[in-house]
Every structure is written in structure tokens, then in C-alpha cells.
C-alpha atoms as a PDB file:
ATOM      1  CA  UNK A   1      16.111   7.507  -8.151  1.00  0.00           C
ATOM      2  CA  UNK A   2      13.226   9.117 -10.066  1.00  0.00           C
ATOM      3  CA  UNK A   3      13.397   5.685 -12.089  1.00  0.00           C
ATOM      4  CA  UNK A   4      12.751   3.750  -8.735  1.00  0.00           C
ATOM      5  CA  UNK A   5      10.225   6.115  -7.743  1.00  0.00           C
ATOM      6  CA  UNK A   6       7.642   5.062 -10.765  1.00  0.00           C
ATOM      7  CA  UNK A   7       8.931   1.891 -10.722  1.00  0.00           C
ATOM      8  CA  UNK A   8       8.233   0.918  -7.532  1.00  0.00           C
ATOM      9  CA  UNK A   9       4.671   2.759  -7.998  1.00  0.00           C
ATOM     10  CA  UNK A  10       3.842   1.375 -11.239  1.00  0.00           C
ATOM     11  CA  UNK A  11       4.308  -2.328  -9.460  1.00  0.00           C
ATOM     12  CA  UNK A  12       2.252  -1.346  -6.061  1.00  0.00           C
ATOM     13  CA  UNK A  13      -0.358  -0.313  -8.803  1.00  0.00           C
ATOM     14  CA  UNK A  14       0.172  -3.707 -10.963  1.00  0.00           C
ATOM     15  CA  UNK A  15      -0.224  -5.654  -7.257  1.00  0.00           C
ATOM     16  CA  UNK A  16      -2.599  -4.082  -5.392  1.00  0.00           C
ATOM     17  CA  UNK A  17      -5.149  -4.523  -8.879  1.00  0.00           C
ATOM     18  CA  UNK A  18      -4.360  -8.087  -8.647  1.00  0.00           C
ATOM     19  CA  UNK A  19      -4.270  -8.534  -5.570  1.00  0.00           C
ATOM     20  CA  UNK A  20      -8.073  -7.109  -5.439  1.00  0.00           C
ATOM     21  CA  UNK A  21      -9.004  -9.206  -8.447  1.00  0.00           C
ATOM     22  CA  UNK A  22      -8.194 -12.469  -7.121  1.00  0.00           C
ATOM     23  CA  UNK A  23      -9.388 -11.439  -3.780  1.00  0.00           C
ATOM     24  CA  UNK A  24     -12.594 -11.007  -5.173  1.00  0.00           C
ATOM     25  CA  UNK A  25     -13.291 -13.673  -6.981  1.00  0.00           C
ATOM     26  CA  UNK A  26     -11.783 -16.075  -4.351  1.00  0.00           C
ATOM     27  CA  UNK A  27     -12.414 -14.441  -0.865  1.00  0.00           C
ATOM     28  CA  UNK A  28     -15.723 -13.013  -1.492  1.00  0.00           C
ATOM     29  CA  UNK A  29     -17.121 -15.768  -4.287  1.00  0.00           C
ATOM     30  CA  UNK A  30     -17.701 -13.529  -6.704  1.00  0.00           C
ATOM     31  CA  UNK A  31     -17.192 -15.495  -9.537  1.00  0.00           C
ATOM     32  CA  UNK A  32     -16.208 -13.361 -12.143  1.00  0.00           C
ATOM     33  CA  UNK A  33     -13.798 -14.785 -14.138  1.00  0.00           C
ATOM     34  CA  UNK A  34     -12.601 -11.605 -15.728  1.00  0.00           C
ATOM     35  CA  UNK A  35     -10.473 -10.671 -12.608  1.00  0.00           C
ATOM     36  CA  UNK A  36     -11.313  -7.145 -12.817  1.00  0.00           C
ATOM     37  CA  UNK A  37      -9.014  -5.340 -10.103  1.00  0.00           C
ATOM     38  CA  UNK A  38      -9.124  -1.524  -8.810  1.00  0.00           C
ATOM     39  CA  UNK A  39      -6.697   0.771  -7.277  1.00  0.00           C
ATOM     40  CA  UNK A  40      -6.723   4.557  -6.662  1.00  0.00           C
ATOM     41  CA  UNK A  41      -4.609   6.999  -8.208  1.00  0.00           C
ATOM     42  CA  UNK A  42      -3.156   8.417  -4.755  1.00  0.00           C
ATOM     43  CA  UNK A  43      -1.283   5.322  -4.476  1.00  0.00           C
ATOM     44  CA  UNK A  44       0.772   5.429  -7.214  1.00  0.00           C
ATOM     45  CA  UNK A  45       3.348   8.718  -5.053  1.00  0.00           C
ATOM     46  CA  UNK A  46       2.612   6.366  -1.888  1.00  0.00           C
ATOM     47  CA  UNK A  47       4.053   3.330  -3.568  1.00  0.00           C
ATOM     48  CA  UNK A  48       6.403   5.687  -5.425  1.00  0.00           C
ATOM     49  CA  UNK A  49       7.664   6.558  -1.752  1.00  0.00           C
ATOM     50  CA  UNK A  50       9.250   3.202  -0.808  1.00  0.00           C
ATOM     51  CA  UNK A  51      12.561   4.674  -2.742  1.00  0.00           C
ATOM     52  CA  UNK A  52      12.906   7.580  -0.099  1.00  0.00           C
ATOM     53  CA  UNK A  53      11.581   5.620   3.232  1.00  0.00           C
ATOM     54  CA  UNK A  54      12.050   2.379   3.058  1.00  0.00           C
ATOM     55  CA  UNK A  55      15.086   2.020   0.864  1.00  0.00           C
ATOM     56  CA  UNK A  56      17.473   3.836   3.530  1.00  0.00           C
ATOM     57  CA  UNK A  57      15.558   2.143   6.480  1.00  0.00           C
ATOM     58  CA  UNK A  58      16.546  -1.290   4.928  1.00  0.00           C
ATOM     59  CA  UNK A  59      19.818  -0.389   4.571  1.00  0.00           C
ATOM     60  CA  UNK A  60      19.515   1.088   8.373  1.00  0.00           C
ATOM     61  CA  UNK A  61      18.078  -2.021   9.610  1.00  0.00           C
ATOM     62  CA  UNK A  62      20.038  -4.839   7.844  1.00  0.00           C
ATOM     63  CA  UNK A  63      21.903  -6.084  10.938  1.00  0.00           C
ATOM     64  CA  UNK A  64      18.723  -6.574  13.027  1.00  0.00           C
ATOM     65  CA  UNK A  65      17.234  -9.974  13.375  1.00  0.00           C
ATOM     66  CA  UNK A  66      14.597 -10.692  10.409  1.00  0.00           C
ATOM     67  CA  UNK A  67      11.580 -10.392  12.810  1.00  0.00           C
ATOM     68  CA  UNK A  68      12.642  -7.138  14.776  1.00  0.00           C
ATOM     69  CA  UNK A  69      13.152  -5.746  10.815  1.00  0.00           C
ATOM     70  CA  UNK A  70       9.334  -6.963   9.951  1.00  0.00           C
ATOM     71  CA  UNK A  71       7.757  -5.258  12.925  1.00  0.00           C
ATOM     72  CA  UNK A  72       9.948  -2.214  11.818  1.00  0.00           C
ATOM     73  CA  UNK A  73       8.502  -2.382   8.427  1.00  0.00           C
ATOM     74  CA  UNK A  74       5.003  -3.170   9.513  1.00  0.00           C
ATOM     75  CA  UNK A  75       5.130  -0.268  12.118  1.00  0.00           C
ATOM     76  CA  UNK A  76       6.545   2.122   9.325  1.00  0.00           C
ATOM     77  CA  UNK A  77       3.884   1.135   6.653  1.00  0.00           C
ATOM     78  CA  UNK A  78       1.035   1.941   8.866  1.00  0.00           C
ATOM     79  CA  UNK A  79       2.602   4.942   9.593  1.00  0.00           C
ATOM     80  CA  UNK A  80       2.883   6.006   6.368  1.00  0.00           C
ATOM     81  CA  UNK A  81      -0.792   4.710   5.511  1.00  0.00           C
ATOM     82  CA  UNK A  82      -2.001   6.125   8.698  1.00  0.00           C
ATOM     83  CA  UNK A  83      -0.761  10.290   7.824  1.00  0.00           C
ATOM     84  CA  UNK A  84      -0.959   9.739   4.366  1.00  0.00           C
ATOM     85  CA  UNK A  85      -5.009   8.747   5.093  1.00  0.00           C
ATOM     86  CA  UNK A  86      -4.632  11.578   7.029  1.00  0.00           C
ATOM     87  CA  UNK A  87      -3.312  14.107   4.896  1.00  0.00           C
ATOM     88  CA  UNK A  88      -6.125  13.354   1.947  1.00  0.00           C
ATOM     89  CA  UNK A  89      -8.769  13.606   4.474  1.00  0.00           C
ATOM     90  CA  UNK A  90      -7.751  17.069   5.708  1.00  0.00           C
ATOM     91  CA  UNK A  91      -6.941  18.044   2.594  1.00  0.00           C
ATOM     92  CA  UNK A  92      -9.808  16.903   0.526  1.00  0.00           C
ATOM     93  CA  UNK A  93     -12.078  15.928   2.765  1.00  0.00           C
ATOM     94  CA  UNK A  94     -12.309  12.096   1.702  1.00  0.00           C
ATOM     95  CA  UNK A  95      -9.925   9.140   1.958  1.00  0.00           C
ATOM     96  CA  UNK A  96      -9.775   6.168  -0.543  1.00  0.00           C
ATOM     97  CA  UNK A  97      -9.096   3.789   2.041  1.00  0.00           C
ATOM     98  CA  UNK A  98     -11.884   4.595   4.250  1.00  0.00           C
ATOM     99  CA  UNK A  99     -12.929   1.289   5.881  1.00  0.00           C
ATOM    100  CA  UNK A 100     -15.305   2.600   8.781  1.00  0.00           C
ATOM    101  CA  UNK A 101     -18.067   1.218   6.858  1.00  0.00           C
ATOM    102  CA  UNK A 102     -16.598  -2.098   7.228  1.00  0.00           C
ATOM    103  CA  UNK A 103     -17.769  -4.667  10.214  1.00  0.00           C
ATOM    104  CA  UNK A 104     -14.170  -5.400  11.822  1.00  0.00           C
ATOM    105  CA  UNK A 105     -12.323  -2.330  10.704  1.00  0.00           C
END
């Protein structure tokens, strides 16, 4: 399990960089063709986490129809976002994935 724990954080890491790469250079025409990504280090345990939640709430959920499982999954990964946010602002006073600043947050 502990080897499902890093490697399901090591690949949120590997995504979430890319994911912010590309969206940058496409999205928000930045044009720089060195794709430079970033992620925070507190979401390495969250993505780490999927082998404790969501693992046993797939296996829960299997016999549901695809789209009542989605809205499951959506509603749990906001959840988890949503106190884990939560958590790191109480607890440090900051939260990497503050968006207030933002126009449509």
C-alpha cells in the first residue's frame, strides 16, 4: 500500500506540472516553449491519499451507473480539496490553492 501511496503521489505531481505547463503556454499564450510547470509540495500526501479514499470507494461504488460514480468522485475530491485547504489554512495560516485573488473563483 505504502508503494501506491508514493506512486499515486509521485504521478499527481508528474500531472499536475504538466498539466500547468501546457496550460500556460496554450491557455494563457504565454509562449514559452520550455513548458516550465509548478506544483506544491502539500500535494504530493493529498495525491498520495487516493490509495486510502478513493481506492475502497471505487470498489464501493462499482455497481452504480458510470455518471452517479463521477458525481461521487467529483463530490469526494472537492471534499477532500475543500478540508485539506482547510486544514493548511488553520494550521499555517496560508493555502497553496488560494484562488480568491482570481476573477471567477
Amino acid at each position: 500500500m505504502f508503494t501506491r501511496f508514493l506512486l499515486y503521489g509521485f504521478l499527481g505531481w508528474s500531472a499536475k506540472v504538466f498539466w500547468t505547463a501546457v496550460e500556460d503556454n496554450c491557455l494563457r499564450r504565454a509562449r514559452d516553449w520550455r513548458l516550465k510547470g509548478q506544483s506544491y509540495l502539500w500535494s504530493f500526501p493529498l495525491y498520495g491519499l487516493i490509495v486510502f479514499l478513493f481506492e475502497p470507494l471505487h470498489n464501493a461504488v462499482r455497481p452504480l451507473p458510470w455518471v452517479a460514480r463521477g458525481l461521487i468522485y467529483v463530490a469526494g475530491i472537492w471534499t477532500v480539496g475543500y478540508a485539506a485547504g482547510w486544514t493548511l489554512k488553520r494550521a499555517f495560516g496560508c493555502c497553496p490553492w488560494d484562488y480568491t485573488s482570481n476573477r471567477h473563483h
